[in-house]
N, C-alpha and C. Protein backbone atom coordinates (compact mmCIF):
# COMPACT_ATOMS: atom_id res chain seq x y z
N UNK A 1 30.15 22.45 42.25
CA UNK A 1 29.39 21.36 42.81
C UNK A 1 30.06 20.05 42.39
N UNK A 2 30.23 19.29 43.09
CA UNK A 2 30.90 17.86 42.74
C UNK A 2 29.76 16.70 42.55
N UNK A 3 30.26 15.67 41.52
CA UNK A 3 29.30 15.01 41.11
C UNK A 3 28.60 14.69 41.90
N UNK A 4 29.47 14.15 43.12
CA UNK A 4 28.14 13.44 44.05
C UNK A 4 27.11 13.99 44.58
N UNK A 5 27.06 15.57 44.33
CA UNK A 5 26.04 16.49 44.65
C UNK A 5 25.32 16.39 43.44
N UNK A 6 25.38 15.90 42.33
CA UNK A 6 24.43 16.16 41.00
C UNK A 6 22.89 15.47 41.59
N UNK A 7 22.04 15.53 40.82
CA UNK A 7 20.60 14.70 40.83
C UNK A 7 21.14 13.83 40.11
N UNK A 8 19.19 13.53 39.92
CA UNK A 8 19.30 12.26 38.84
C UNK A 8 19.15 12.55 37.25
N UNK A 9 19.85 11.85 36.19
CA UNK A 9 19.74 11.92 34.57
C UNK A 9 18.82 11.57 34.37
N UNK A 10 17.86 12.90 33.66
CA UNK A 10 16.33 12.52 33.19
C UNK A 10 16.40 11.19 32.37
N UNK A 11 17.20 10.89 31.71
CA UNK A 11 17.16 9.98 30.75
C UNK A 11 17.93 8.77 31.34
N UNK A 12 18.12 8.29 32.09
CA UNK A 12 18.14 7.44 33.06
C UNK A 12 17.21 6.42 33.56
N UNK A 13 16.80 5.32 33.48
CA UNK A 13 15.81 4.55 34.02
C UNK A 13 15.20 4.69 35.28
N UNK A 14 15.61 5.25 36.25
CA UNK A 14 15.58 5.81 38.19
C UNK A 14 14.64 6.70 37.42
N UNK A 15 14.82 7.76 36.31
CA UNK A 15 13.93 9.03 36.63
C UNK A 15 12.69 8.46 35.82
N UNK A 16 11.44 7.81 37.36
CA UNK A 16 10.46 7.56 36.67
C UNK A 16 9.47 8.81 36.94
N UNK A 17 8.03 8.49 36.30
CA UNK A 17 7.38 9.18 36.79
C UNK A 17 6.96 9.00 38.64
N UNK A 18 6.94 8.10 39.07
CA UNK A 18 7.15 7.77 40.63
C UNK A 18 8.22 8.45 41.21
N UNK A 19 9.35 8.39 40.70
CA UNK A 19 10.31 8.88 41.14
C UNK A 19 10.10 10.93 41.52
N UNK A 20 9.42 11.33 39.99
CA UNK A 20 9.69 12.52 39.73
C UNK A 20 8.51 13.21 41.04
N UNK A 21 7.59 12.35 41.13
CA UNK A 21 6.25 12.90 41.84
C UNK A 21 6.69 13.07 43.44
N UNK A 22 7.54 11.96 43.75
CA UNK A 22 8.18 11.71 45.27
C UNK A 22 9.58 13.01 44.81
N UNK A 23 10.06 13.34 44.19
CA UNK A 23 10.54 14.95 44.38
C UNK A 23 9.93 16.31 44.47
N UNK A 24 8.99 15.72 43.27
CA UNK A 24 8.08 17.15 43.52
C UNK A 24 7.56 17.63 45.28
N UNK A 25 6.68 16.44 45.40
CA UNK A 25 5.46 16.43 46.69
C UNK A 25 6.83 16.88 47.83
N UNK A 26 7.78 16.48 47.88
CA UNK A 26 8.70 16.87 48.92
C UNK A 26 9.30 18.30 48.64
N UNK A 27 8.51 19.00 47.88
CA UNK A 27 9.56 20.54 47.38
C UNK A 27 8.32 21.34 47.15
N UNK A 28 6.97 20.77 48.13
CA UNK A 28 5.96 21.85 48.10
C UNK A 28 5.64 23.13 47.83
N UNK A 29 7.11 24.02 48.36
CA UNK A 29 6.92 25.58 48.40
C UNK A 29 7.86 25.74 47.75
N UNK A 30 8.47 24.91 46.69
CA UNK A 30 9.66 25.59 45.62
C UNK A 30 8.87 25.90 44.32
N UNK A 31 8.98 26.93 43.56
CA UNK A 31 8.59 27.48 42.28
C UNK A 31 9.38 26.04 41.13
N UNK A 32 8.04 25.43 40.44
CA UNK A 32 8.49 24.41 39.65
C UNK A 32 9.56 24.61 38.44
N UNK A 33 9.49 26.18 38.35
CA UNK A 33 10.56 26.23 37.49
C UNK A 33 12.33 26.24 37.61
N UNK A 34 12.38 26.91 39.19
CA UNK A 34 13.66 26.86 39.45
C UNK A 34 13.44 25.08 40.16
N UNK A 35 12.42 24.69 40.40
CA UNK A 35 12.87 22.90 40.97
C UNK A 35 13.61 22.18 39.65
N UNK A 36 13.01 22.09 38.48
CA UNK A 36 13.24 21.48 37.45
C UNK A 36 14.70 22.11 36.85
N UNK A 37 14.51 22.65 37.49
CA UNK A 37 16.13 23.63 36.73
C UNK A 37 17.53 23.27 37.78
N UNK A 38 16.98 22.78 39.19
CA UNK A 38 17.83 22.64 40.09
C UNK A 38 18.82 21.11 39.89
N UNK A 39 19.99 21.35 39.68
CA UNK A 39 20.99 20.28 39.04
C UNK A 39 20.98 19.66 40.24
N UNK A 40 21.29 19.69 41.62
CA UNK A 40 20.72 18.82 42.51
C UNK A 40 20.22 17.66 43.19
N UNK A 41 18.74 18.58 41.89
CA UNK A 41 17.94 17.29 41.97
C UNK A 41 17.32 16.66 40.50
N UNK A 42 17.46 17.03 39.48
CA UNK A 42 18.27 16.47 38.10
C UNK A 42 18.82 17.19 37.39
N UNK A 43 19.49 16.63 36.60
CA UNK A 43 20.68 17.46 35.82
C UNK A 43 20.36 17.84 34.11
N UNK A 44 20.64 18.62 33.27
CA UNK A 44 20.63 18.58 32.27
C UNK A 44 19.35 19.83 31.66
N UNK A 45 18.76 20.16 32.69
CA UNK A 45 17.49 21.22 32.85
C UNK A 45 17.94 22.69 32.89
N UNK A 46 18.27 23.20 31.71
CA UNK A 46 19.04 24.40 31.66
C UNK A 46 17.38 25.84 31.33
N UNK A 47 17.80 26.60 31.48
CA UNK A 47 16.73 27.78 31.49
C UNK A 47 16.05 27.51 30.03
N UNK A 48 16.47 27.38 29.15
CA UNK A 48 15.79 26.80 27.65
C UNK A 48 15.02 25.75 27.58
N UNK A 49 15.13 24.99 28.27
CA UNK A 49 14.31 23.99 28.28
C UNK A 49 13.30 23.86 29.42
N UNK A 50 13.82 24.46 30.14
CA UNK A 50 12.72 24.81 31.24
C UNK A 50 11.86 25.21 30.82
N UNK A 51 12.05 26.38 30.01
CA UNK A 51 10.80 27.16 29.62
C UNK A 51 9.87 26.24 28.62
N UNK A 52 10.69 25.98 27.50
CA UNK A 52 10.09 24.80 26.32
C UNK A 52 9.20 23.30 27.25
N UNK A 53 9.49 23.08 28.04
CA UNK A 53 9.00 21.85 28.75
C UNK A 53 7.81 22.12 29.65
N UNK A 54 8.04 23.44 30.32
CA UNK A 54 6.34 24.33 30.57
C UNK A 54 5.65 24.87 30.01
N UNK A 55 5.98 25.24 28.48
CA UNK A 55 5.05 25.40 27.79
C UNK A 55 4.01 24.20 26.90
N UNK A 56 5.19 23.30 26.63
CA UNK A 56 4.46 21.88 26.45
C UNK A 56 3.59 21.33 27.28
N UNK A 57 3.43 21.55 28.43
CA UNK A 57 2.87 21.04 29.48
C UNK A 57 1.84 21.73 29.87
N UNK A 58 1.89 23.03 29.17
CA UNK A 58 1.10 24.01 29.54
C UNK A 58 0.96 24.48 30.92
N UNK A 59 2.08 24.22 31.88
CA UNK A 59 2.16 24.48 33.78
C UNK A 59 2.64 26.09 33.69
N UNK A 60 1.69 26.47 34.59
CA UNK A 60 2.84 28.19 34.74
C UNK A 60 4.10 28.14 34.98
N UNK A 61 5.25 29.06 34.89
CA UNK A 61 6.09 28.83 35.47
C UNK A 61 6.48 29.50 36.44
N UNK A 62 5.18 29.92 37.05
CA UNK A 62 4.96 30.90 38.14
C UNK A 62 4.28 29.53 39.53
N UNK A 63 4.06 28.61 38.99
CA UNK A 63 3.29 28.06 39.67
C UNK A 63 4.60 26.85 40.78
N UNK A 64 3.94 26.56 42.01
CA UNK A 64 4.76 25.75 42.87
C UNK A 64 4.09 24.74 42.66
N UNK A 65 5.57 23.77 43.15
CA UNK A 65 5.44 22.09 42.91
C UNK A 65 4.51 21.36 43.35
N UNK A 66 4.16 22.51 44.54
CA UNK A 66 3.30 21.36 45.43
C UNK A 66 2.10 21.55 44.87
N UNK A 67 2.02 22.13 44.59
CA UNK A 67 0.19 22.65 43.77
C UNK A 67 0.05 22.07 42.15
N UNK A 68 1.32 21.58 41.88
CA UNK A 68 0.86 20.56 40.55
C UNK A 68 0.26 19.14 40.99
N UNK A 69 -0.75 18.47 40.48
CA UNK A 69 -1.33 17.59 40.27
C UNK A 69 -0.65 16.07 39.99
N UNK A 70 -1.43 14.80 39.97
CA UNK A 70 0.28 13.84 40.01
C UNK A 70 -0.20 13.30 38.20
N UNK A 71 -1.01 13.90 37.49
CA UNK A 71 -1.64 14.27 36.09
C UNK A 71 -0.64 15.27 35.58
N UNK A 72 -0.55 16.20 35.77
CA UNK A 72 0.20 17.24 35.41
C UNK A 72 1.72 16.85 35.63
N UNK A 73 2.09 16.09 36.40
CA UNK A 73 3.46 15.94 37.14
C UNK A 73 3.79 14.44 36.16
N UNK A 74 2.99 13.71 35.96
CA UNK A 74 3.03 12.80 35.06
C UNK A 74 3.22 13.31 33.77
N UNK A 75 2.47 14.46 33.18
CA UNK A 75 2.99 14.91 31.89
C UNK A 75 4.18 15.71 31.77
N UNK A 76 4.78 16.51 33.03
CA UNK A 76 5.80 17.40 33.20
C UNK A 76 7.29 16.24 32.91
N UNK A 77 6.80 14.98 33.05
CA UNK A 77 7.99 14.18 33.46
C UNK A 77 8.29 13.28 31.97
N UNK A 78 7.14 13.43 30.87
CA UNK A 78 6.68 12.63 30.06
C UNK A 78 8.09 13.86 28.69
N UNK A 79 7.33 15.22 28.98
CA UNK A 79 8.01 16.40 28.17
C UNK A 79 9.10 16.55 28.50
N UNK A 80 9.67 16.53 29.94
CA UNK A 80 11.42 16.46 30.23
C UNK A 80 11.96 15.59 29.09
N UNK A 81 11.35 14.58 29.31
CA UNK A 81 12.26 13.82 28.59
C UNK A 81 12.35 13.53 27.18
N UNK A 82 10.90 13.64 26.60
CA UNK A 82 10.84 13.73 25.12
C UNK A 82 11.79 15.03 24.64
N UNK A 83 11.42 16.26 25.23
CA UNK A 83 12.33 17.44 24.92
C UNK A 83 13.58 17.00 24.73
N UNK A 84 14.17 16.75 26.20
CA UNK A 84 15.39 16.60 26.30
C UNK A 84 16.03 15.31 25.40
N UNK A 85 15.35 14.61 24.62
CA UNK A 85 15.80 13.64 23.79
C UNK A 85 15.80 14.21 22.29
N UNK A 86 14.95 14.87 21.80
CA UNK A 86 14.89 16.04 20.72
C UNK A 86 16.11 16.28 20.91
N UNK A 87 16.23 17.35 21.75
CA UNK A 87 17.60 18.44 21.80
C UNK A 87 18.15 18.02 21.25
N UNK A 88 18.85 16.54 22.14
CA UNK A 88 20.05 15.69 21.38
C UNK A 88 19.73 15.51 20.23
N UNK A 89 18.87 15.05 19.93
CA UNK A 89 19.07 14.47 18.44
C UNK A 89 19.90 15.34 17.51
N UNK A 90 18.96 16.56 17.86
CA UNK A 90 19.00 18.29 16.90
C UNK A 90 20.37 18.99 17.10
N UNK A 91 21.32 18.24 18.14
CA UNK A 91 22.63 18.54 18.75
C UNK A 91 22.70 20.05 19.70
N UNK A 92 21.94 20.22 20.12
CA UNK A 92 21.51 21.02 21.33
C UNK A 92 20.62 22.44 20.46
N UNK A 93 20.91 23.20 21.70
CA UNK A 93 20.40 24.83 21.28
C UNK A 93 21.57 25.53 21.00
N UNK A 94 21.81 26.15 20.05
CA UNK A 94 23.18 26.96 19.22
C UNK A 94 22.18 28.51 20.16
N UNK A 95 22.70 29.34 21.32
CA UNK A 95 22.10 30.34 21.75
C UNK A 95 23.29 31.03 21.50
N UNK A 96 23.92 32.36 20.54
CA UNK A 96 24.52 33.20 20.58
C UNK A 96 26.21 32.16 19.95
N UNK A 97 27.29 31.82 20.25
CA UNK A 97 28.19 30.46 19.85
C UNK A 97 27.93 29.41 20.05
N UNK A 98 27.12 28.93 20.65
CA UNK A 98 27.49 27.31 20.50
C UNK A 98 27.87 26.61 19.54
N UNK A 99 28.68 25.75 19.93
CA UNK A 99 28.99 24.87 19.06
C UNK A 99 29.36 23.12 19.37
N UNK A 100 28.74 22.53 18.98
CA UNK A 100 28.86 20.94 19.55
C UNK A 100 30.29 20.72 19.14
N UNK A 101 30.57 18.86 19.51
CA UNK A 101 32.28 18.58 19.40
C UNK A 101 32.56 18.90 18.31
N UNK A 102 31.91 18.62 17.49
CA UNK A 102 32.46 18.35 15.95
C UNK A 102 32.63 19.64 15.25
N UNK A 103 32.23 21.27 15.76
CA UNK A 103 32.09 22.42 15.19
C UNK A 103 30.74 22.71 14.81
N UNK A 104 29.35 22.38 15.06
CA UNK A 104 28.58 21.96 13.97
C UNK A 104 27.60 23.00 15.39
N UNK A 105 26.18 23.80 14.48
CA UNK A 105 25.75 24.67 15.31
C UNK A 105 24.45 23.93 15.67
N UNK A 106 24.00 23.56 17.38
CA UNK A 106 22.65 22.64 17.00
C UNK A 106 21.33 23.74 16.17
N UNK A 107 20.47 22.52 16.30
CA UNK A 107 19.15 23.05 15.75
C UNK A 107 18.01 23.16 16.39
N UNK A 108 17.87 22.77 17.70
CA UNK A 108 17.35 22.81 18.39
C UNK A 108 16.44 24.07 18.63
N UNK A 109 17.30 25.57 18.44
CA UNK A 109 16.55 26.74 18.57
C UNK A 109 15.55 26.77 17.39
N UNK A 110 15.80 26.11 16.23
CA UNK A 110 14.67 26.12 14.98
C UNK A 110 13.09 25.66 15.75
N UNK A 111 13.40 25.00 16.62
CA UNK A 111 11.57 24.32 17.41
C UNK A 111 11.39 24.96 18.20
N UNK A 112 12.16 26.32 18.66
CA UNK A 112 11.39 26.76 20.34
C UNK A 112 10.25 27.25 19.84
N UNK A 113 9.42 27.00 20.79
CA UNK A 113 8.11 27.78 20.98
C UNK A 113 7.80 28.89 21.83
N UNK A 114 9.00 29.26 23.13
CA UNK A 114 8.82 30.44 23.78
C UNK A 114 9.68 30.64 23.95
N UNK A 115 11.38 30.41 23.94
CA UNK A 115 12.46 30.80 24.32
C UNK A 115 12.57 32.06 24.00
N UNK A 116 13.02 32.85 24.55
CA UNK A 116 13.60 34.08 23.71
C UNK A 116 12.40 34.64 22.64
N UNK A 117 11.31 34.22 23.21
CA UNK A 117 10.30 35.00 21.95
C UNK A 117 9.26 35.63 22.63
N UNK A 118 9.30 36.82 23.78
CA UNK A 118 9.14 37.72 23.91
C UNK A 118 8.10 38.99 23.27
N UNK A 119 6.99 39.11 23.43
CA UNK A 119 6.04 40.03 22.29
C UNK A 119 5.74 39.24 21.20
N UNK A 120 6.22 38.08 20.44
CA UNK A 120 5.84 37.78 19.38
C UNK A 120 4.18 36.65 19.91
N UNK A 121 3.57 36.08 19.06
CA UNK A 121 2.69 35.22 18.59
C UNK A 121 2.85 33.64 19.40
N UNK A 122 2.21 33.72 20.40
CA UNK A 122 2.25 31.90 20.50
C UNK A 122 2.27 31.17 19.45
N UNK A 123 2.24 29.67 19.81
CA UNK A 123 2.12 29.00 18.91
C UNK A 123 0.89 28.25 18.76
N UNK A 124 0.26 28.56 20.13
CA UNK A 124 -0.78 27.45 20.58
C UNK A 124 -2.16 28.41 20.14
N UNK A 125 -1.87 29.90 20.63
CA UNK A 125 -3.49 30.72 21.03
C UNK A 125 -3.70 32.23 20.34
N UNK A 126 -2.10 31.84 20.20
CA UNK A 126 -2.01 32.98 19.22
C UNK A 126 -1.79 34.83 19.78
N UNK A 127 -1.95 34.04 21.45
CA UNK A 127 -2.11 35.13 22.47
C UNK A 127 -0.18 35.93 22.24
N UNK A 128 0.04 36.54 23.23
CA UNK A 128 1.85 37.35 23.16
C UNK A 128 2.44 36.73 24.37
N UNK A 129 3.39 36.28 23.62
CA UNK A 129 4.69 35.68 24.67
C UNK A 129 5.43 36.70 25.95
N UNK A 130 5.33 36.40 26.72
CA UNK A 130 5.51 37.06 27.78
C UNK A 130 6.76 37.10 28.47
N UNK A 131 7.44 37.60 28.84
CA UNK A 131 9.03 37.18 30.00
C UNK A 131 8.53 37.70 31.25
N UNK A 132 9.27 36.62 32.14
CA UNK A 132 9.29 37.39 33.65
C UNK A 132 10.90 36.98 34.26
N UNK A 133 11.15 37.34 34.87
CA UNK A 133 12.11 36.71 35.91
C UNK A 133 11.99 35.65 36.69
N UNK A 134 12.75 35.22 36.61
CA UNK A 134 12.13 33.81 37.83
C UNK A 134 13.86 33.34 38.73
N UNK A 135 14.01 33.31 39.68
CA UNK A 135 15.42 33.18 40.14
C UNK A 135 16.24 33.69 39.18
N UNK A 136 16.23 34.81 38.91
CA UNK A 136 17.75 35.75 38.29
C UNK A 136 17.71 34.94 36.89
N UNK A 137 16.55 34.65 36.07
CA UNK A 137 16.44 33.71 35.18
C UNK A 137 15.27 34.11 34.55
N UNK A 138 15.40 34.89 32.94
CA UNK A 138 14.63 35.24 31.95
C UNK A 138 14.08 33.60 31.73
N UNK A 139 12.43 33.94 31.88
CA UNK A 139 11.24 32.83 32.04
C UNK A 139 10.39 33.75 30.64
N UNK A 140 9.95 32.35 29.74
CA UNK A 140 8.73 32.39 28.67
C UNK A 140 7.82 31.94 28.73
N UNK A 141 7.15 33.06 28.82
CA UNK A 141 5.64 31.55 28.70
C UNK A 141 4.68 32.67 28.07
N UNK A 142 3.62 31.64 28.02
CA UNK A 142 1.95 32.37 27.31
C UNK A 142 1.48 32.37 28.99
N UNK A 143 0.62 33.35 29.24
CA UNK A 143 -0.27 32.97 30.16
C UNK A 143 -1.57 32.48 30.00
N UNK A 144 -1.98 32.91 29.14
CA UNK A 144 -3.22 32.17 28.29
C UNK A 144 -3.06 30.41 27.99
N UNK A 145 -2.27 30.11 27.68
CA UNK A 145 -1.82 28.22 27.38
C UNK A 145 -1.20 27.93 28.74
N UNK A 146 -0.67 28.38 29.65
CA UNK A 146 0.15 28.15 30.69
C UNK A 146 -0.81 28.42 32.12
N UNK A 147 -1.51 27.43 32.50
CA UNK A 147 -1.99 27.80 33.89
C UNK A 147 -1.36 27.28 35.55
């Protein structure tokens, strides 16, 4: 894909919440998890954080765009970006090698709350972490915290 095909940088001033709601409402029948994940239409939304940013939000990630709320879509847009500003700080998610410029492994996986945690203990209800598929893409969530 060439840049000029990228979206917009959550962390960017353009990606407001106005902005994010006038993408959603136009992507009615897309599953919010592969929308938010779609580089497209912003960039930087990798399957880890997808999941971490719907569970914060508490949105299924079974659920479509058009059927989120502009409440819900306001908080979905609030957690993109707080998340995605964490990460950095923490120098990403170290999943299996990573390694940032400097050699250094992030820390980011120390805060997930559903990545890769599968059968174990929410954090919120205490209910069992669940996986599904979602576009050829291992999805976490609670269904109990996640409606």
């Amino acid at each position: 894909m060439g840049l000029s095909r990228l979206g917009v940088e959550p962390l960017e001033k353009e990606f407001t919440p106005k902005y994010f709601w006038n993408l959603i409402k136009n992507k009615q029948t897309k599953n919010i998890k592969i929308l938010i994940m779609d580089q497209s239409l912003i960039v930087g939304i990798g399957n880890i954080y997808a999941s971490e940013v719907l569970f914060e939000t508490g949105i299924s990630p079974l659920r479509l765009a058009g059927n989120l709320s502009k409440k819900e879509t306001k908080k979905l847009h609030s957690k993109i970006v707080n998340i995605l500003k964490k990460a950095i700080e923490m120098r990403g998610t170290t999943d299996n090698d990573y390694r940032d410029v400097d050699g250094s492994m992030g820390e980011f996986q120390n805060v997930l709350k559903v990545y890769n945690k599968e059968g174990k203990k929410c954090s919120g209800c205490k209910g069992v972490i669940k996986r599904v598929k979602i576009g050829q893409r291992s999805t976490f969530w609670c269904e109990k915290c996640q409606k």
